[in-house]
Protein backbone atom coordinates (compact mmCIF):
# COMPACT_ATOMS: atom_id res chain seq x y z
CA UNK A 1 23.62 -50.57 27.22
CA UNK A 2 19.92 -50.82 28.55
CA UNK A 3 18.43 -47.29 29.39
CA UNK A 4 18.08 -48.09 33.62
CA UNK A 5 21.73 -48.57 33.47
CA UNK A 6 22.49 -45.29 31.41
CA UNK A 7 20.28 -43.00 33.45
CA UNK A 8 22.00 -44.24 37.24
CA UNK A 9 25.47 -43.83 34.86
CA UNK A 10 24.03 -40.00 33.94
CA UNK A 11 23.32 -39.62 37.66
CA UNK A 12 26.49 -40.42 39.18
CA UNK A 13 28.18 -38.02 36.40
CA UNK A 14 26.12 -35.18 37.26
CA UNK A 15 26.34 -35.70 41.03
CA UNK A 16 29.67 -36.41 41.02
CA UNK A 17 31.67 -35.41 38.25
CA UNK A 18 29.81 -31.97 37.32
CA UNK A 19 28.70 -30.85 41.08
CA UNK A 20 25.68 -30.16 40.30
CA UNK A 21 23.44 -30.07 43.32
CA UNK A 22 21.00 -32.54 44.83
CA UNK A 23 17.81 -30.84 43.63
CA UNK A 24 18.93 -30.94 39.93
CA UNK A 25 20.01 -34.43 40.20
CA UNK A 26 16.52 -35.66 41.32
CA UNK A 27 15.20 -33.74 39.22
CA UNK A 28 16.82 -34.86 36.19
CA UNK A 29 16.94 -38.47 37.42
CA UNK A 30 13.03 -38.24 37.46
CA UNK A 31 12.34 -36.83 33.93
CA UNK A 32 14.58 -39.45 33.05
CA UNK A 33 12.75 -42.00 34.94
CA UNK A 34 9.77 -40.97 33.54
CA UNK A 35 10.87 -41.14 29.68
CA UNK A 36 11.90 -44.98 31.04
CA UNK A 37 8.25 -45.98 32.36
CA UNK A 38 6.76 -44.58 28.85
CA UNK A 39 8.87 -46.91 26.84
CA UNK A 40 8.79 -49.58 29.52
CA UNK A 41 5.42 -49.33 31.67
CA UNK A 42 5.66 -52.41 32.85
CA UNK A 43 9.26 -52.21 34.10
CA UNK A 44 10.47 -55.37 32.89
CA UNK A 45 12.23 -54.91 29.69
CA UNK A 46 14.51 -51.56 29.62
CA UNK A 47 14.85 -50.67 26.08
CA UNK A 48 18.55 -50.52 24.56
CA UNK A 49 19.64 -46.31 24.42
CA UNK A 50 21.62 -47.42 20.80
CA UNK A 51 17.74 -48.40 19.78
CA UNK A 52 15.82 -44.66 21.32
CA UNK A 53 14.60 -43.25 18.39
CA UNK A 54 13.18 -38.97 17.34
CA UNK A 55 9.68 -40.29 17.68
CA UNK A 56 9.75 -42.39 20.70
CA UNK A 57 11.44 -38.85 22.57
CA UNK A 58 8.53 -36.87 20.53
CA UNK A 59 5.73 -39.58 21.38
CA UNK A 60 7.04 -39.14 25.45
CA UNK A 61 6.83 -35.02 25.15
CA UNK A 62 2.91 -35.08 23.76
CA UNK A 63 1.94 -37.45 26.56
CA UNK A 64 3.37 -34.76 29.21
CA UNK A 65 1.67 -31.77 27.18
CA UNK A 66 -1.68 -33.94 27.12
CA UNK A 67 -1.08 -34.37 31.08
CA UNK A 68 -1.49 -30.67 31.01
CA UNK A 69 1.82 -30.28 31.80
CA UNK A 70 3.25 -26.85 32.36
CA UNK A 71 5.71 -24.80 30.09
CA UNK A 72 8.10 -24.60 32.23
CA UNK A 73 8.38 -28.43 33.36
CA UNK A 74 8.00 -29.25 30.03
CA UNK A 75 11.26 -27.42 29.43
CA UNK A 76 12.62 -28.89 31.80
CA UNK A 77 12.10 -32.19 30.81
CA UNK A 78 13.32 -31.23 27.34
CA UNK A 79 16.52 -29.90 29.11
CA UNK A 80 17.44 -33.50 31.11
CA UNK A 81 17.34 -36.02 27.94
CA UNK A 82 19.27 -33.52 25.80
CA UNK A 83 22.02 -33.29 28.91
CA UNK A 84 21.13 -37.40 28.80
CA UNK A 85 22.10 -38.08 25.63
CA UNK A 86 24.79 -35.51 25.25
CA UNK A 87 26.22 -37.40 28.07
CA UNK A 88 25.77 -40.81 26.32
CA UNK A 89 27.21 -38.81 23.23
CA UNK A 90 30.65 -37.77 24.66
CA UNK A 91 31.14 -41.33 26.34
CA UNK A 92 30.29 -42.81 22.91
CA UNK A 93 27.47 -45.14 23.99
CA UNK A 94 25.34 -43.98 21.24
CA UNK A 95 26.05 -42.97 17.53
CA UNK A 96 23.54 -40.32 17.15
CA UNK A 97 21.50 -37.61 19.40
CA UNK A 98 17.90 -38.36 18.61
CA UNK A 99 17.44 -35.01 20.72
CA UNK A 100 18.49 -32.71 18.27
CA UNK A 101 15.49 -33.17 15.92
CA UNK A 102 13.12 -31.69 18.73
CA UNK A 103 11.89 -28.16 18.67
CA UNK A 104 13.97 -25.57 20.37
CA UNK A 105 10.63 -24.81 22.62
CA UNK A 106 8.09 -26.75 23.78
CA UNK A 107 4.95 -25.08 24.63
CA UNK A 108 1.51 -26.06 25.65
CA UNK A 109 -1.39 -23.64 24.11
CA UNK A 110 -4.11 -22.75 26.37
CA UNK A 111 -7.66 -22.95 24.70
CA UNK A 112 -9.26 -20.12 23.81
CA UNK A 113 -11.97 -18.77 26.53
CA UNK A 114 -15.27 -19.05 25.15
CA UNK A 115 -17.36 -16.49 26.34
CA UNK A 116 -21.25 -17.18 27.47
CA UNK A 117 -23.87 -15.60 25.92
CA UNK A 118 -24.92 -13.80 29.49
CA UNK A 119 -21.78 -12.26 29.58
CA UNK A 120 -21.46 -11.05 26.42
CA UNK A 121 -25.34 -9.42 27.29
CA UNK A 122 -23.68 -7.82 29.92
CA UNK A 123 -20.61 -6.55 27.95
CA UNK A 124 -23.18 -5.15 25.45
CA UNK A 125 -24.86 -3.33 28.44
CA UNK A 126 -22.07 -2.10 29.91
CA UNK A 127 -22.12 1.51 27.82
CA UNK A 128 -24.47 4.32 29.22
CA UNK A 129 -26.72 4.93 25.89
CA UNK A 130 -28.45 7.66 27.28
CA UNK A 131 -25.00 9.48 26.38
CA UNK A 132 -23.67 9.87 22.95
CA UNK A 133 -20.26 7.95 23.99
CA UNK A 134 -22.49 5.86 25.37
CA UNK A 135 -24.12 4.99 21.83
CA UNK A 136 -20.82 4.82 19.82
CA UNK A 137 -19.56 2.85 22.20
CA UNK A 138 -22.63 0.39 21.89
CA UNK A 139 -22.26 0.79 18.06
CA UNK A 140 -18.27 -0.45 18.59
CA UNK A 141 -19.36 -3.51 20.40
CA UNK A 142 -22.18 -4.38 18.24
CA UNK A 143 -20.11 -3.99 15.14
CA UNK A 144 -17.61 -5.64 16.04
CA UNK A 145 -19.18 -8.78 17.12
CA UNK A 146 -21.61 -8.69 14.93
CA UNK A 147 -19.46 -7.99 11.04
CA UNK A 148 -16.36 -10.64 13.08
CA UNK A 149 -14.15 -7.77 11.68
CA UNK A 150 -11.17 -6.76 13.26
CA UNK A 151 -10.45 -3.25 15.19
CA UNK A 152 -8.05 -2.07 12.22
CA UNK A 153 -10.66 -3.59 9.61
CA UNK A 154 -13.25 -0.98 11.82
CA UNK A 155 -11.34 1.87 12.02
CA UNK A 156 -10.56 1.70 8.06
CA UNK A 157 -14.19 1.94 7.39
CA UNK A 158 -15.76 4.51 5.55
CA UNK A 159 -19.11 4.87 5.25
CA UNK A 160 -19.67 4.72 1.57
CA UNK A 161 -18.03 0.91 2.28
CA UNK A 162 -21.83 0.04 3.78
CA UNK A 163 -23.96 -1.68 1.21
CA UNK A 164 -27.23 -0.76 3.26
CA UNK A 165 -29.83 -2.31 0.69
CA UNK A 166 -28.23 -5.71 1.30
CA UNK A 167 -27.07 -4.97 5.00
CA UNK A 168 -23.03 -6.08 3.78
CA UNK A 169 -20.10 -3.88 4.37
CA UNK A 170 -16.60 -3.83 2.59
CA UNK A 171 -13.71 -4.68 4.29
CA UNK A 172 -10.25 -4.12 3.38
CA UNK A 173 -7.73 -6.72 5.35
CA UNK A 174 -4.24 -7.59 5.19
CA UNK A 175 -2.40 -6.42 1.69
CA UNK A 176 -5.54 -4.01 1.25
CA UNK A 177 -7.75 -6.87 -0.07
CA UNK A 178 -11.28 -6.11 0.35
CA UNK A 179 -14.24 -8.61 0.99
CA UNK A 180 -17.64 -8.47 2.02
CA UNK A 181 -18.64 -9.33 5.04
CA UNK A 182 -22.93 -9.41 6.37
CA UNK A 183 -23.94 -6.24 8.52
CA UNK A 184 -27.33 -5.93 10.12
CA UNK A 185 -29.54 -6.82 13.02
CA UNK A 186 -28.74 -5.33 15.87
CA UNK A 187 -25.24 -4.26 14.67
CA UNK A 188 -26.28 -1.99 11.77
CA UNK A 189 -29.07 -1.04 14.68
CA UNK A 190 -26.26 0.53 16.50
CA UNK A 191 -24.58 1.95 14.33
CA UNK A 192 -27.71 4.35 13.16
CA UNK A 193 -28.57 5.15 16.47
CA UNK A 194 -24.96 6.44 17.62
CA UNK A 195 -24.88 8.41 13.56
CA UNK A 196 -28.61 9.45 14.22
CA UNK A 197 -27.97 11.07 17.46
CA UNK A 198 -24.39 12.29 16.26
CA UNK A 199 -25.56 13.76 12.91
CA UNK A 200 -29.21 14.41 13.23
CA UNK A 201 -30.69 13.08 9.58
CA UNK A 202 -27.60 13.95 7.81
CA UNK A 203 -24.25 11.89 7.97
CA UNK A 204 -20.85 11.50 6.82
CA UNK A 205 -20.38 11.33 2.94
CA UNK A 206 -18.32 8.29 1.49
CA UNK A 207 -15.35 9.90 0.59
CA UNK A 208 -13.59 11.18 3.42
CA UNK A 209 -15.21 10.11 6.74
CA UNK A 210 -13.90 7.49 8.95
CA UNK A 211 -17.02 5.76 10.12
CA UNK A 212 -16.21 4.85 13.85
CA UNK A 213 -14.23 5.56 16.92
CA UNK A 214 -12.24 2.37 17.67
CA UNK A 215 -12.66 1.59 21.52
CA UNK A 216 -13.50 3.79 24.29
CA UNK A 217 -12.50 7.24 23.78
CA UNK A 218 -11.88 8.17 20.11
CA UNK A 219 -14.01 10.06 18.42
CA UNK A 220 -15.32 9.96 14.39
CA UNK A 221 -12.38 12.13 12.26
CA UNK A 222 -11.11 12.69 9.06
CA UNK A 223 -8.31 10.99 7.33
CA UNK A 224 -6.83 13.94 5.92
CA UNK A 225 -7.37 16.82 8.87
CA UNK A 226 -9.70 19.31 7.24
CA UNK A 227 -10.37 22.27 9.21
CA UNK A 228 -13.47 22.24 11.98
CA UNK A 229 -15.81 24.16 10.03
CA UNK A 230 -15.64 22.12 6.55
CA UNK A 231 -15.95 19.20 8.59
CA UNK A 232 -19.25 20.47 10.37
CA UNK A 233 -19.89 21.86 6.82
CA UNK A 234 -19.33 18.49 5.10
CA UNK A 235 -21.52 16.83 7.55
CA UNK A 236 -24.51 19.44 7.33
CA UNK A 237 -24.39 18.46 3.94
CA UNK A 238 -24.29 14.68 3.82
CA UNK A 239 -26.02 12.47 2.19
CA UNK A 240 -27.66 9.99 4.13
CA UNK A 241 -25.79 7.07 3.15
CA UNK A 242 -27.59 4.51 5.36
CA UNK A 243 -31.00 5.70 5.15
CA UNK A 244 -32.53 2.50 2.68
């Protein structure tokens, strides 16, 4: 049976037989007629259904999703040839369901937003440095655009993990592995302005301090919850761990 023939047969049943209403019958009948024109674009030989193969189905789906096609009609169109050849299927006009070797879902993914170099100025302006929030704020952005590290790669950061003679830093990722990763310019910039104002010339030892406050409101604490006055103590006492 040649594929025009099949699809008005498929149309009739759903109509018809299943009830289903007008506006799902057109709209099946042209994703249908659509998966017709891209094996037939001239219209003047209609492929056999017996001959419709995974790839042809596959080939039709990536031409929708290069159209820019949304999810949700691309569903759809997923939707009317598996009801299609279920259809041909159960009235034994074909052997096999080429349909079942597609993907449950198919989605389109957006491309990433690349942002301009004025607006990132202006994200990088956008904390009051006259404050000290204002600085460690500056010193979050900075970092973090500067190292490419990740917020929970930031927050992990202690600051005996800055190699400051060869502006690098240690990271620790996923399944605690640790690489090094280059830290300078006007990211390790930052970073000693928000610890100069914060400490004064004395900062946070290596062993205990988390270095930064991750996004807009945390503040610089310790992992294990000493009491106020050793942690004023500890940082009186500091070394100055970034001061090559």
């Amino acid at each position: 049976m040649l594929l025009d023939d099949a699809i008005e047969r498929f149309r009739e049943h759903i109509a018809h037989e299943r009830g289903l209403s007008a506006r799902t019958v057109e709209a099946y009948a042209s994703d249908l007629a659509l998966f017709a024109r891209h094996l037939d674009p001239d219209g003047e030989r209609s492929p056999r259904i017996a001959s419709i193969t995974p790839l042809e189905l596959r080939a039709f789906l990536a031409g929708e999703v290069g159209r820019g096609l949304s999810s949700r009609s691309m569903m759809r169109r997923v939707a009317a040839l598996r009801a299609f050849f279920a259809f041909l299927r159960t009235r034994k006009l074909v052997k096999s369901d080429p349909t079942r070797q597609l993907a449950q879902r198919v989605s389109r993914r957006s491309v990433p937003t690349i942002v301009g170099e004025e607006r990132l100025e202006e994200m990088m302006r956008l904390p009051d440095t006259t404050t000290l929030n204002g600085l460690r704020d500056r010193a979050v952005l900075e970092f973090l655009y500067g190292a490419g590290v990740r917020l929970r790669e930031m927050v992990a950061l202690n600051v005996g993990d800055f190699l400051a003679a060869d502006d690098q830093v240690i990271v620790r990722g996923k399944g605690n592995k640790r690489r090094v990763v280059p830290f300078g310019g006007r990211a390790r910039e930052a970073v000693h302005a928000y610890w100069g104002e914060r400490f004064g010339s004395a900062w946070a030892d290596s062993a205990s301090w988390t270095l930064l406050a991750m996004g807009f409101g945390w503040m610089l604490f310790r992992q294990h919850g000493a009491p106020r006055a050793a942690r004023e103590e500890r940082i009186a006492g500091g070394a100055a761990a970034l001061s090559a």
